[in-house]
PDB file of N, CA and C in Angstrom:
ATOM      1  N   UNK A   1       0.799  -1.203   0.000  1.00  0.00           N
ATOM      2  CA  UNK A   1       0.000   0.000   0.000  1.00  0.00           C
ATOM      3  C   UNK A   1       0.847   1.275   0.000  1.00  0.00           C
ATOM      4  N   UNK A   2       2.011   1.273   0.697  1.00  0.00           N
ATOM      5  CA  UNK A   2       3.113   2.249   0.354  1.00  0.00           C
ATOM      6  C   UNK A   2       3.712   2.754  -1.195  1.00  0.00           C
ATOM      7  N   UNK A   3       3.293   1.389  -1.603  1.00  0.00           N
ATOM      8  CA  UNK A   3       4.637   1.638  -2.643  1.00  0.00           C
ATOM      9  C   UNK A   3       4.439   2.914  -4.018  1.00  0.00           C
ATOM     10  N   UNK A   4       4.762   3.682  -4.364  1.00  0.00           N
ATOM     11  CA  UNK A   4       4.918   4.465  -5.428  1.00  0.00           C
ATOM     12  C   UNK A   4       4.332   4.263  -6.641  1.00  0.00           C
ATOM     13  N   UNK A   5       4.857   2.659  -6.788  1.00  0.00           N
ATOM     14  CA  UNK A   5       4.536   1.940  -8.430  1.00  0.00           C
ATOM     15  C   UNK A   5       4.234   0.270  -7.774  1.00  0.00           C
ATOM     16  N   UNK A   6       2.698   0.304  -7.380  1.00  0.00           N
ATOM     17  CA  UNK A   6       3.009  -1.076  -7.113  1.00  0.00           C
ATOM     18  C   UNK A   6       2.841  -2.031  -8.179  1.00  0.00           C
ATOM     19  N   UNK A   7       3.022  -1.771  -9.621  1.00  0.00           N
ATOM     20  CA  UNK A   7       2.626  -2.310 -10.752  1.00  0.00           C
ATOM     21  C   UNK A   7       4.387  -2.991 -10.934  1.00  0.00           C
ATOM     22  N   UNK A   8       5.217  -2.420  -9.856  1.00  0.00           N
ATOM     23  CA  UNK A   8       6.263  -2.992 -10.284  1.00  0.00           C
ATOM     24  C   UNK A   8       7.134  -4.200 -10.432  1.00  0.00           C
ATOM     25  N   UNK A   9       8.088  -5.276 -11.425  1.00  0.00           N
ATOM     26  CA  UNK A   9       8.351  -6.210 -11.341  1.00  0.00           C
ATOM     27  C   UNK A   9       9.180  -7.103 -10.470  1.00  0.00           C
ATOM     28  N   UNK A  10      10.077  -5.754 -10.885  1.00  0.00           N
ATOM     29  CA  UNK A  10      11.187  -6.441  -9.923  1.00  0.00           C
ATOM     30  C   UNK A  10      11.565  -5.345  -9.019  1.00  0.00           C
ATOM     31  N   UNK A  11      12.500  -5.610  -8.232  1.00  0.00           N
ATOM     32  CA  UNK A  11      13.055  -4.399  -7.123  1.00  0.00           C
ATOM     33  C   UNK A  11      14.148  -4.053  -7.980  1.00  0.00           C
ATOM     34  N   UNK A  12      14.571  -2.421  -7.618  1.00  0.00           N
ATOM     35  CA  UNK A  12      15.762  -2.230  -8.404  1.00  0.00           C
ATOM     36  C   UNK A  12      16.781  -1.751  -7.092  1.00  0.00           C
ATOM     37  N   UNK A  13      17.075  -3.487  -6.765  1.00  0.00           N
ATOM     38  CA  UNK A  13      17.930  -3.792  -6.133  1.00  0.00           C
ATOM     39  C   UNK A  13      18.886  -5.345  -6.591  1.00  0.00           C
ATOM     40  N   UNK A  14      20.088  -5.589  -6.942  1.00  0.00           N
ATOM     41  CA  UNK A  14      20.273  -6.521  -7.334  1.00  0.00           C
ATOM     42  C   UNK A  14      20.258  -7.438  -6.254  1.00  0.00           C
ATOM     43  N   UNK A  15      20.225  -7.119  -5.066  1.00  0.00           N
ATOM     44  CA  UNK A  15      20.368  -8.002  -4.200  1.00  0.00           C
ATOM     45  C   UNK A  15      18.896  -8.694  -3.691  1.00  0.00           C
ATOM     46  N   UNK A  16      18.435  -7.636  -3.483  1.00  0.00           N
ATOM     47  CA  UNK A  16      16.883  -8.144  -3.328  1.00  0.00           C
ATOM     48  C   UNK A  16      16.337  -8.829  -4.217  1.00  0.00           C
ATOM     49  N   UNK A  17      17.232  -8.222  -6.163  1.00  0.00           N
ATOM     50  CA  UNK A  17      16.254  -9.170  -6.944  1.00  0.00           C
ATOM     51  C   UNK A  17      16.737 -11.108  -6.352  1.00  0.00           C
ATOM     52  N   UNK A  18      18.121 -10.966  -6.697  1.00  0.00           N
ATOM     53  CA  UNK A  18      18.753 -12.256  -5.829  1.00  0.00           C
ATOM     54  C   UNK A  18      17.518 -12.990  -4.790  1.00  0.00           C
ATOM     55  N   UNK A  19      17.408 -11.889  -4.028  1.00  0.00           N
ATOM     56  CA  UNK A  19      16.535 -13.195  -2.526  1.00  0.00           C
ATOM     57  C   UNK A  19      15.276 -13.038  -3.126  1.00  0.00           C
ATOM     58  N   UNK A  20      14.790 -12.150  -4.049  1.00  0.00           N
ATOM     59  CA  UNK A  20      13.349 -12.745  -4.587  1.00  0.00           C
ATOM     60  C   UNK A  20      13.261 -14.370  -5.673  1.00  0.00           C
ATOM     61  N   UNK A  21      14.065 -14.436  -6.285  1.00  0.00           N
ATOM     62  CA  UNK A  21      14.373 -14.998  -7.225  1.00  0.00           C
ATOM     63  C   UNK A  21      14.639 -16.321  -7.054  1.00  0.00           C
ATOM     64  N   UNK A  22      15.835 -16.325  -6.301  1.00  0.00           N
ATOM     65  CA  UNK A  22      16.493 -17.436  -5.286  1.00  0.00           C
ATOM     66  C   UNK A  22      16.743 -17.764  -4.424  1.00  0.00           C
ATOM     67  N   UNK A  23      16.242 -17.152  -3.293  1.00  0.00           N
ATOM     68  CA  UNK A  23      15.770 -17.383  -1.881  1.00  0.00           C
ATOM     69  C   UNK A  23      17.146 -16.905  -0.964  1.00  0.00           C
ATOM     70  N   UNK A  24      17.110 -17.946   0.103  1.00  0.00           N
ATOM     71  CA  UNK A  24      18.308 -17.098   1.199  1.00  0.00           C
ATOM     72  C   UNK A  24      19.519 -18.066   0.450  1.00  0.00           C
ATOM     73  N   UNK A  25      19.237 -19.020  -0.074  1.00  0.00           N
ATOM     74  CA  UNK A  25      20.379 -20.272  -0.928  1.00  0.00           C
ATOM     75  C   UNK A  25      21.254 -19.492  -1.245  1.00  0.00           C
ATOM     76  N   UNK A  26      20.783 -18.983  -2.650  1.00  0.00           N
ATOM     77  CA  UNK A  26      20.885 -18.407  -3.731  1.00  0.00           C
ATOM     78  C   UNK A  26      21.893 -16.622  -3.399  1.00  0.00           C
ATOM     79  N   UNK A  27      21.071 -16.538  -2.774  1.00  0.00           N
ATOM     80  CA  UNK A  27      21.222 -14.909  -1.931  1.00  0.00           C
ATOM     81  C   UNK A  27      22.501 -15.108  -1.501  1.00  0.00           C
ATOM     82  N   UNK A  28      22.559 -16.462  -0.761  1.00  0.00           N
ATOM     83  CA  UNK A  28      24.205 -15.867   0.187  1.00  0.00           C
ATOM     84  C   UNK A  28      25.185 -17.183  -0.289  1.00  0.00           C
ATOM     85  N   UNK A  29      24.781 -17.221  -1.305  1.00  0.00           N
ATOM     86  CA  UNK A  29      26.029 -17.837  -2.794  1.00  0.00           C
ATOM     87  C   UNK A  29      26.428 -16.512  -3.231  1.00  0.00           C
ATOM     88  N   UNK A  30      25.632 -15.438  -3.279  1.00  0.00           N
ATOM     89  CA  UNK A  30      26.057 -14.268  -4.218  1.00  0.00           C
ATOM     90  C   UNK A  30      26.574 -13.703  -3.250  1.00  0.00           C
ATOM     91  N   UNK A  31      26.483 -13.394  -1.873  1.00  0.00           N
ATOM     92  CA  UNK A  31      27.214 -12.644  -0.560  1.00  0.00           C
ATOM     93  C   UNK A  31      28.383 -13.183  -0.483  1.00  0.00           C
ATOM     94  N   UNK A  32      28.820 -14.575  -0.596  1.00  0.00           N
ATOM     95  CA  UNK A  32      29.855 -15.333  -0.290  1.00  0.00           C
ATOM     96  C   UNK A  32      30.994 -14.899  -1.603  1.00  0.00           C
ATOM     97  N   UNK A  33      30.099 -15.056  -2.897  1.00  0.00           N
ATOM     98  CA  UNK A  33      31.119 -14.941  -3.539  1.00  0.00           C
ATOM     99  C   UNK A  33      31.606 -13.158  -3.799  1.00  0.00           C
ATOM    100  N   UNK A  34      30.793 -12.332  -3.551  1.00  0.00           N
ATOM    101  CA  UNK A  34      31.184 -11.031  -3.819  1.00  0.00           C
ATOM    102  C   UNK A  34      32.211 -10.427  -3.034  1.00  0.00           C
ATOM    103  N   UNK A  35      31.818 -10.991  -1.700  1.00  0.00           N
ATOM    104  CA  UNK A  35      32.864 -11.074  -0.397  1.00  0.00           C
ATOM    105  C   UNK A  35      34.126 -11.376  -0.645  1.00  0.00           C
ATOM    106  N   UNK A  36      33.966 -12.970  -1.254  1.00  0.00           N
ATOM    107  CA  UNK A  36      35.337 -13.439  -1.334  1.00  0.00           C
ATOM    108  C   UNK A  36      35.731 -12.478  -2.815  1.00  0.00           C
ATOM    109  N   UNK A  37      35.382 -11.639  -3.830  1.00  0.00           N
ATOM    110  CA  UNK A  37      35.914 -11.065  -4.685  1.00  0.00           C
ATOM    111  C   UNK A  37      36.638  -9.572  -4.061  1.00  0.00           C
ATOM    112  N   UNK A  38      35.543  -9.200  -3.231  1.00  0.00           N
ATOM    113  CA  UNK A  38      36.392  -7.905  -1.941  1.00  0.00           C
ATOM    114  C   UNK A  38      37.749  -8.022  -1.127  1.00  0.00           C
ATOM    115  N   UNK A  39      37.257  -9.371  -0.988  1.00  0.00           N
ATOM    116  CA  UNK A  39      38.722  -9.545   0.229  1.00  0.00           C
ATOM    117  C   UNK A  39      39.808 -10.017  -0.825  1.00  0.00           C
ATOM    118  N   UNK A  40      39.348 -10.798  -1.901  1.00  0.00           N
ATOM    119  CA  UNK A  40      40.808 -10.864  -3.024  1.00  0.00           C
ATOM    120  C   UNK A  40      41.383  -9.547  -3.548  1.00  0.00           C
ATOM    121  N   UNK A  41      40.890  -9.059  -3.883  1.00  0.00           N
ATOM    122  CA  UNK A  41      41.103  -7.412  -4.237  1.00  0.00           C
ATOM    123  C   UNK A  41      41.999  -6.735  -3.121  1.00  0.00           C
ATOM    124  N   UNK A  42      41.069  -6.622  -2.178  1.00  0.00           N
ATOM    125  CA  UNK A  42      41.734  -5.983  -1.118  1.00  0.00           C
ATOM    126  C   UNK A  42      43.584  -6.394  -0.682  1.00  0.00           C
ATOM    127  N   UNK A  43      43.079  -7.848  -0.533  1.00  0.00           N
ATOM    128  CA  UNK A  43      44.536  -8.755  -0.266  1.00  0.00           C
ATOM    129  C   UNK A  43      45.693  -8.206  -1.123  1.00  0.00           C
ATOM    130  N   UNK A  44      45.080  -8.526  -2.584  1.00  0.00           N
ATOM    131  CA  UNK A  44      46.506  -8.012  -3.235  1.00  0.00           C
ATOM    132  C   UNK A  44      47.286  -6.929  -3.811  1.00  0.00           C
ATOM    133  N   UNK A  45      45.908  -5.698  -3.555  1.00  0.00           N
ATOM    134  CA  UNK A  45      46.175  -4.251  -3.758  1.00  0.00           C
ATOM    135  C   UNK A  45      46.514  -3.826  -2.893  1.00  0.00           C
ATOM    136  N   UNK A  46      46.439  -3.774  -1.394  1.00  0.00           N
ATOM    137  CA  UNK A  46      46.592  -3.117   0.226  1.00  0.00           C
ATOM    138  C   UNK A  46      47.611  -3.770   0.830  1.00  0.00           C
ATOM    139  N   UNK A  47      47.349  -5.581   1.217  1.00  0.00           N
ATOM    140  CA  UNK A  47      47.863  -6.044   1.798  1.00  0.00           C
ATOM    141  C   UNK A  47      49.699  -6.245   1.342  1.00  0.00           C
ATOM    142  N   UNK A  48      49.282  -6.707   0.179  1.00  0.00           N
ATOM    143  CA  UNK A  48      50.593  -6.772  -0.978  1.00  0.00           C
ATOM    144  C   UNK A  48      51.592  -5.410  -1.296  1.00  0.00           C
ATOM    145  N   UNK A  49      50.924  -4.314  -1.200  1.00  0.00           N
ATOM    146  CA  UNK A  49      51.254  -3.159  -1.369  1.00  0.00           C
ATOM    147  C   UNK A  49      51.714  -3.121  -2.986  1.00  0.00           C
ATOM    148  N   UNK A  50      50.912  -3.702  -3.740  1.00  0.00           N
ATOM    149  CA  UNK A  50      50.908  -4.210  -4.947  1.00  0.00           C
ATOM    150  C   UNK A  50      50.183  -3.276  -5.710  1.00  0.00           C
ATOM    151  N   UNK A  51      50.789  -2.226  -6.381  1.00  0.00           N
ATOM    152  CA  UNK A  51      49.430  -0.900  -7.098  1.00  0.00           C
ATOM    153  C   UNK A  51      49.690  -1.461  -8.440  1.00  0.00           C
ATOM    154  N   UNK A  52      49.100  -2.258  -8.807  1.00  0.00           N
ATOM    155  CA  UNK A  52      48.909  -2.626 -10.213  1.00  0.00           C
ATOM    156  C   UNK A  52      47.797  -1.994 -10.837  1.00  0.00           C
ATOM    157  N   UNK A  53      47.556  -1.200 -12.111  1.00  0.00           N
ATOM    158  CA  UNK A  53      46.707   0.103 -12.465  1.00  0.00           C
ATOM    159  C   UNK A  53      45.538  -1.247 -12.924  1.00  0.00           C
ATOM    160  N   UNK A  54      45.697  -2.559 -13.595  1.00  0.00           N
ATOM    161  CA  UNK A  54      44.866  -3.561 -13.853  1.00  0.00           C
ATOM    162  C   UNK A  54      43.974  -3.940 -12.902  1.00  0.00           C
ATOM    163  N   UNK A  55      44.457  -3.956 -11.707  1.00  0.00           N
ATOM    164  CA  UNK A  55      43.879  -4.576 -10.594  1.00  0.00           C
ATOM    165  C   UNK A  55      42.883  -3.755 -10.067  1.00  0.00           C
ATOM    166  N   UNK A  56      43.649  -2.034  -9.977  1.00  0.00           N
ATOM    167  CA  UNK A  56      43.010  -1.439  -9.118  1.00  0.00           C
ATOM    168  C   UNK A  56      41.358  -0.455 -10.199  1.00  0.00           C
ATOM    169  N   UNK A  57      41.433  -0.799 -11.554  1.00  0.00           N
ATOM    170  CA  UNK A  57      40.659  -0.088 -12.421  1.00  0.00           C
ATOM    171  C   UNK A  57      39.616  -0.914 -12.367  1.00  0.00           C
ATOM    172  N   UNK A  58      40.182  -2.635 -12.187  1.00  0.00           N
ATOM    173  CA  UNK A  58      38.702  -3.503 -11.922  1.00  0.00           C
ATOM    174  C   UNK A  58      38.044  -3.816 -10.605  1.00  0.00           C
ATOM    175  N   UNK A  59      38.544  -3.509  -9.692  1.00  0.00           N
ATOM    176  CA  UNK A  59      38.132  -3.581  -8.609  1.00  0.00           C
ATOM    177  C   UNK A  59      37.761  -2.213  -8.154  1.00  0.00           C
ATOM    178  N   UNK A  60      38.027  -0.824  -8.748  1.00  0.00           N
ATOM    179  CA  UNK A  60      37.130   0.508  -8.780  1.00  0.00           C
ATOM    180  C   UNK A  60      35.769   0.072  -9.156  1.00  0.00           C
ATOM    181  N   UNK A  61      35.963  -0.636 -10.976  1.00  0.00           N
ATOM    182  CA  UNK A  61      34.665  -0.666 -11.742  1.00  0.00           C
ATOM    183  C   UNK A  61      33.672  -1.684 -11.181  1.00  0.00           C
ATOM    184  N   UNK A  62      34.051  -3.001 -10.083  1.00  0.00           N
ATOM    185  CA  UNK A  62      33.692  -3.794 -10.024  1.00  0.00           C
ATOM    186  C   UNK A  62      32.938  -3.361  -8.535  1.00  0.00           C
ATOM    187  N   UNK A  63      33.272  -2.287  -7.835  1.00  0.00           N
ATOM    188  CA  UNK A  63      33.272  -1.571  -6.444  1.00  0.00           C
ATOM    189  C   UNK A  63      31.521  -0.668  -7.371  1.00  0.00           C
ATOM    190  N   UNK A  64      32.207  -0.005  -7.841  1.00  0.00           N
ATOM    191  CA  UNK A  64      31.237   0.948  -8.452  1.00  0.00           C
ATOM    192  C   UNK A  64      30.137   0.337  -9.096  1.00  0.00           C
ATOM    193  N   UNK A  65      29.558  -0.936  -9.616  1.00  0.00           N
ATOM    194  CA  UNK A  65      28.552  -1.875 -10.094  1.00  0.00           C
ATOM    195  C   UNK A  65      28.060  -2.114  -8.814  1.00  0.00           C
ATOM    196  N   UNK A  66      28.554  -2.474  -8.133  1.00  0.00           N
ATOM    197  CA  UNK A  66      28.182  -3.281  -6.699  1.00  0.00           C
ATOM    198  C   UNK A  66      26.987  -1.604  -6.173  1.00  0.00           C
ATOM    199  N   UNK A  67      27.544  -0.614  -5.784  1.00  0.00           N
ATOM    200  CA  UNK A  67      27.128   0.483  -5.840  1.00  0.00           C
ATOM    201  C   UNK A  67      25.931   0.644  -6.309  1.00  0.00           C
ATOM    202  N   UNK A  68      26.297   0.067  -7.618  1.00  0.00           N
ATOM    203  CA  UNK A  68      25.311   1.160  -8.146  1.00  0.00           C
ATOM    204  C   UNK A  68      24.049  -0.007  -8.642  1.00  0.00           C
ATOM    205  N   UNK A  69      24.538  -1.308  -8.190  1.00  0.00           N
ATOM    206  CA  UNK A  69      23.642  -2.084  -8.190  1.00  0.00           C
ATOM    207  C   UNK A  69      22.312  -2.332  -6.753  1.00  0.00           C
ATOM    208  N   UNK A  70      22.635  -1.429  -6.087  1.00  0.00           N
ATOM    209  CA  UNK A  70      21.635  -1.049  -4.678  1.00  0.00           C
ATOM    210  C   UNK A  70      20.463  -0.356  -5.247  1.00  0.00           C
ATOM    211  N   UNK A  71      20.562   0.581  -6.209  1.00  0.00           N
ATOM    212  CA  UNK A  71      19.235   1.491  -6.839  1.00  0.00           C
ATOM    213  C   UNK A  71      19.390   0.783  -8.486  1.00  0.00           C
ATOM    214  N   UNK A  72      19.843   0.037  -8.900  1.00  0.00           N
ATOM    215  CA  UNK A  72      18.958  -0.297 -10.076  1.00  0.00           C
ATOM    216  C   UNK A  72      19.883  -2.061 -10.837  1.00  0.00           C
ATOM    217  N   UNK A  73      19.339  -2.617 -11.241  1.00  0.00           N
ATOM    218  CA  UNK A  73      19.655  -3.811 -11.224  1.00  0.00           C
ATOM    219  C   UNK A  73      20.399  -4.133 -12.527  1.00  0.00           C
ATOM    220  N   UNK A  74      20.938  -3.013 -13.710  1.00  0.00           N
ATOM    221  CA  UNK A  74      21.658  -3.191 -14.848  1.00  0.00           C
ATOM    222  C   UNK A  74      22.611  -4.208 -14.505  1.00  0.00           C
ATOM    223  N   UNK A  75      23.119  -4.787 -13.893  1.00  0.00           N
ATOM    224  CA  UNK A  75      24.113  -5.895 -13.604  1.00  0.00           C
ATOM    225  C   UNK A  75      23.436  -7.015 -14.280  1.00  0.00           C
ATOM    226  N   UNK A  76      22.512  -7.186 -13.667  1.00  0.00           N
ATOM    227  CA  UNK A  76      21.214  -8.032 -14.616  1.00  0.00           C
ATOM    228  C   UNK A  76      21.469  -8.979 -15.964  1.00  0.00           C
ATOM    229  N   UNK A  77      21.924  -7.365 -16.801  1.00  0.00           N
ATOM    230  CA  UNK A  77      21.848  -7.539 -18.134  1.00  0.00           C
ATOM    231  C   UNK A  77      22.767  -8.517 -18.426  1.00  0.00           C
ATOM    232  N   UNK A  78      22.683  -9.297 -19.226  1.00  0.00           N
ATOM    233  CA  UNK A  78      23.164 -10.693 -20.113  1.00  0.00           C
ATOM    234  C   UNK A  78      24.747 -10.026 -20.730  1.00  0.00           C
ATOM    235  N   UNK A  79      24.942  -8.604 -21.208  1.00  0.00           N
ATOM    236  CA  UNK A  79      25.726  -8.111 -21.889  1.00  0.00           C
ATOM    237  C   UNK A  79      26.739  -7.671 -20.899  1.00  0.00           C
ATOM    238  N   UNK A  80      26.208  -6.878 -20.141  1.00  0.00           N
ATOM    239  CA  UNK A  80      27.086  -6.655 -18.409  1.00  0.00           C
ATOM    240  C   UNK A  80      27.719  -7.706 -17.753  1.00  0.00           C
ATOM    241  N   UNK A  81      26.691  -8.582 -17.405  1.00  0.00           N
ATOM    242  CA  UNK A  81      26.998  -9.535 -17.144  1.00  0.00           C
ATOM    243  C   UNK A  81      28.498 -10.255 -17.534  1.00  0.00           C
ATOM    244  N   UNK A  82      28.187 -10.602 -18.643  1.00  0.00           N
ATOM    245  CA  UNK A  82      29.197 -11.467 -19.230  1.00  0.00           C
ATOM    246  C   UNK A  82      30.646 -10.175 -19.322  1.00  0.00           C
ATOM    247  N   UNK A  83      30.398  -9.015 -19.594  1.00  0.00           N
ATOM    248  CA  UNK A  83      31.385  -8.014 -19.689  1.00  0.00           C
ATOM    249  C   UNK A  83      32.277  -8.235 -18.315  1.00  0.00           C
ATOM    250  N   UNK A  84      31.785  -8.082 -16.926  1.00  0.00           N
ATOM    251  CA  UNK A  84      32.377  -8.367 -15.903  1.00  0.00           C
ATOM    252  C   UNK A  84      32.584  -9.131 -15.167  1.00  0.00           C
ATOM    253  N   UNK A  85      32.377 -10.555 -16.023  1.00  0.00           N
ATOM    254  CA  UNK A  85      32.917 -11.470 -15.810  1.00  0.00           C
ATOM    255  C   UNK A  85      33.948 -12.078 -16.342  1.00  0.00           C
ATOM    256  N   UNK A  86      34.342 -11.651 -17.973  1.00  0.00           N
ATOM    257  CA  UNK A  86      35.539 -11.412 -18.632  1.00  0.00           C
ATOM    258  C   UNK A  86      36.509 -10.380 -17.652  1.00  0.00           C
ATOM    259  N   UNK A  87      36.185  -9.102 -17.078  1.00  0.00           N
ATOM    260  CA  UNK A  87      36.998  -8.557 -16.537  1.00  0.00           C
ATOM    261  C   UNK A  87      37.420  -9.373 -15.215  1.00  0.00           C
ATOM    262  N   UNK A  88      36.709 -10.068 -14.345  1.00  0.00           N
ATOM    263  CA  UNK A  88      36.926 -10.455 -13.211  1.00  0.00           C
ATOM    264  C   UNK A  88      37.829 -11.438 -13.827  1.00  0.00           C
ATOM    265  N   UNK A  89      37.591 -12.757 -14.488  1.00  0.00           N
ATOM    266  CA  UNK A  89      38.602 -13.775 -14.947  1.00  0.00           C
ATOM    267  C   UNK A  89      39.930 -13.289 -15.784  1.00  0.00           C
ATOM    268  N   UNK A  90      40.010 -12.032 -16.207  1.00  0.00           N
ATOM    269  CA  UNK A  90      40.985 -11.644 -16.950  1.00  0.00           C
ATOM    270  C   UNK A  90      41.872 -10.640 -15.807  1.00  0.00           C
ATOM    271  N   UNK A  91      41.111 -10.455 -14.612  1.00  0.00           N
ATOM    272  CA  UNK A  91      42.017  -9.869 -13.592  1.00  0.00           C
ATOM    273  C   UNK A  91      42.592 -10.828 -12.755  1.00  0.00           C
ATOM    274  N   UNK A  92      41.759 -11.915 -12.532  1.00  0.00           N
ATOM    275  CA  UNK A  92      41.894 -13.063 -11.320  1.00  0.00           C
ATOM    276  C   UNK A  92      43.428 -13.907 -12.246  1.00  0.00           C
ATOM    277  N   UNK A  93      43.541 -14.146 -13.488  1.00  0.00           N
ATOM    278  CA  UNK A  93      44.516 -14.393 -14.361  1.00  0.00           C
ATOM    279  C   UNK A  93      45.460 -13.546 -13.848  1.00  0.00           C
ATOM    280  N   UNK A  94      45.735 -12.675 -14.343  1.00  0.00           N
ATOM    281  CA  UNK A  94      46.479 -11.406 -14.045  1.00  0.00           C
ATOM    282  C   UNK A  94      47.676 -11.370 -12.337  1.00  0.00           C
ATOM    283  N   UNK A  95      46.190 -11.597 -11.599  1.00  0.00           N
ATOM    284  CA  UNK A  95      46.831 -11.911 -10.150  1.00  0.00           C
ATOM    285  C   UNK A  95      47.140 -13.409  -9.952  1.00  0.00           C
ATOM    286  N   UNK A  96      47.148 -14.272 -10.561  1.00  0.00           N
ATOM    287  CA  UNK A  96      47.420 -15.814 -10.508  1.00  0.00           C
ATOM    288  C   UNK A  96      49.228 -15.719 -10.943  1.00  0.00           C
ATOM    289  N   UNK A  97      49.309 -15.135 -12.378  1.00  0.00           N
ATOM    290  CA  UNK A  97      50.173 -14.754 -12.976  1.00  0.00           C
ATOM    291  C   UNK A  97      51.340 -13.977 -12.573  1.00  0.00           C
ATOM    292  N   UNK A  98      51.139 -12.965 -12.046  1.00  0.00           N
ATOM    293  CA  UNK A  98      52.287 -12.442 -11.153  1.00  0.00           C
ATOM    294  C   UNK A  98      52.804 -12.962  -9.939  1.00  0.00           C
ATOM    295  N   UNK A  99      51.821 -13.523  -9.258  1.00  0.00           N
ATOM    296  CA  UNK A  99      52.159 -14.797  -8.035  1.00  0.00           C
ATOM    297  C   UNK A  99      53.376 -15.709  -9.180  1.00  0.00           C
ATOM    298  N   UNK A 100      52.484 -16.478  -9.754  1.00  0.00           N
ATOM    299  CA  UNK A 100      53.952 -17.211  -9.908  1.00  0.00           C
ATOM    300  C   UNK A 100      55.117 -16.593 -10.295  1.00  0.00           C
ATOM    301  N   UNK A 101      54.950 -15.370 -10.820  1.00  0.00           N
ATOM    302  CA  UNK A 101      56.115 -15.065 -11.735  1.00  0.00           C
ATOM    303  C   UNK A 101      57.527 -14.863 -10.741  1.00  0.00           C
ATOM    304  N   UNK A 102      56.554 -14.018  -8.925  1.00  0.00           N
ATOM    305  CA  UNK A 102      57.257 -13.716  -7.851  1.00  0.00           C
ATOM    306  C   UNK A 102      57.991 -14.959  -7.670  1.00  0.00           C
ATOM    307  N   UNK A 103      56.926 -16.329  -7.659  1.00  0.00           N
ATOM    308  CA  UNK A 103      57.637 -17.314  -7.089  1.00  0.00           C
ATOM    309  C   UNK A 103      57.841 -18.271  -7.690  1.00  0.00           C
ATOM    310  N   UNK A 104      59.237 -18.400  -8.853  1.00  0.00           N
ATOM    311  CA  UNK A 104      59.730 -19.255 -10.184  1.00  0.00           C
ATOM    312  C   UNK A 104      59.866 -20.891  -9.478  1.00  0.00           C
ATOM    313  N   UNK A 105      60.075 -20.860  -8.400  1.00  0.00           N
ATOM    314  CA  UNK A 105      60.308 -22.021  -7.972  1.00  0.00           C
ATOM    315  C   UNK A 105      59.836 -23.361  -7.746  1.00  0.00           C
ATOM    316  N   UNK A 106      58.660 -22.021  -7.491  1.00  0.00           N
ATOM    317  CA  UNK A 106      56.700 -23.066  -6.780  1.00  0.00           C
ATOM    318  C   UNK A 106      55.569 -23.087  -8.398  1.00  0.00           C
ATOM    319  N   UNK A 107      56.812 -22.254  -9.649  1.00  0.00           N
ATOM    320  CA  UNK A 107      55.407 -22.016 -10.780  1.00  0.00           C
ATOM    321  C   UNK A 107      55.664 -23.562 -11.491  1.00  0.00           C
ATOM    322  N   UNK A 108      54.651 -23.792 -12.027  1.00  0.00           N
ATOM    323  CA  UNK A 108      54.516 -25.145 -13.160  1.00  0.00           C
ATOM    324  C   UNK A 108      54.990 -24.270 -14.198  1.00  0.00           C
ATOM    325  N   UNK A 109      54.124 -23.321 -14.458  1.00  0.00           N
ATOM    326  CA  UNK A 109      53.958 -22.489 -15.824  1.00  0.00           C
ATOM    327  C   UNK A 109      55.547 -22.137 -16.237  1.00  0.00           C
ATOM    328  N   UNK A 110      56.227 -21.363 -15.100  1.00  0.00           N
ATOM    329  CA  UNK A 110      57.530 -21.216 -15.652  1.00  0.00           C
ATOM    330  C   UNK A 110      58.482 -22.250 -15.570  1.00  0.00           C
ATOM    331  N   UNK A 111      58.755 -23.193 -14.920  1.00  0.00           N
ATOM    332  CA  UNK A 111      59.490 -24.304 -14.903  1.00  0.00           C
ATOM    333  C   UNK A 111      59.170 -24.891 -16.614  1.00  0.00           C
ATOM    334  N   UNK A 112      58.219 -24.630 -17.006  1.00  0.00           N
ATOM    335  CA  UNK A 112      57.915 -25.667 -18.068  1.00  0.00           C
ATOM    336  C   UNK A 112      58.531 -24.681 -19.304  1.00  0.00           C
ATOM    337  N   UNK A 113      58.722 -23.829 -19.342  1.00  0.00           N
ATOM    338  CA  UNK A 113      59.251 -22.722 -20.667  1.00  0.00           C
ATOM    339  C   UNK A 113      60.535 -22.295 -20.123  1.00  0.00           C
ATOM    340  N   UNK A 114      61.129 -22.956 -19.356  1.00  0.00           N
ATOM    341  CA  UNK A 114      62.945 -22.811 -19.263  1.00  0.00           C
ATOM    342  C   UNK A 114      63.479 -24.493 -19.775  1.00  0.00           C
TER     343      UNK A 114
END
């Protein structure tokens, strides 16, 4: 009886659309993993003292979706979607990659191209 537009579909909240959609399951699969994408970020930009301009432009843009996914749910989109998930796997690469490179000893990857 509050609502503004109660003709409306979804919430333009991505999170809420989450627990409408897919319950508390579903909901805190997406808490768990966004979390664990915060604290990876965090770890290897802060903790590392690691300013890599790659790291820190996707975890701005990936900070700023999260944001801006509280008032409207464009994350949603199929095209977004898949856009920042290429960026997340092409950063999570990125930070896999310089780990070994630090540590030649413990890498498969470089042991195998000497």
């Amino acid at each position: 009886p509050y609502a503004k537009e109660p003709e409306l579909e979804t919430p333009h909240n991505f999170i809420l659309d989450f627990l409408d959609n897919s319950g508390l399951v579903g909901t805190s699969g997406l808490l768990v993993l966004l979390g664990s994408l915060i604290y990876t970020f965090y770890k290897y930009i802060f903790a590392n003292k690691s300013y890599d301009w790659w790291v820190i432009a996707t975890s701005l843009a990936f900070l700023g979706t999260v944001i801006h996914g509280t008032v409207d749910i464009i994350i949603l989109n199929r095209f977004h979607m898949m856009l920042a998930s290429f960026f997340w796997g092409v950063t999570c690469y990125h930070i896999l990659y310089n780990q070994e490179a630090a540590n030649p000893e413990k890498s498969k990857i470089h042991k195998e191209q000497i």
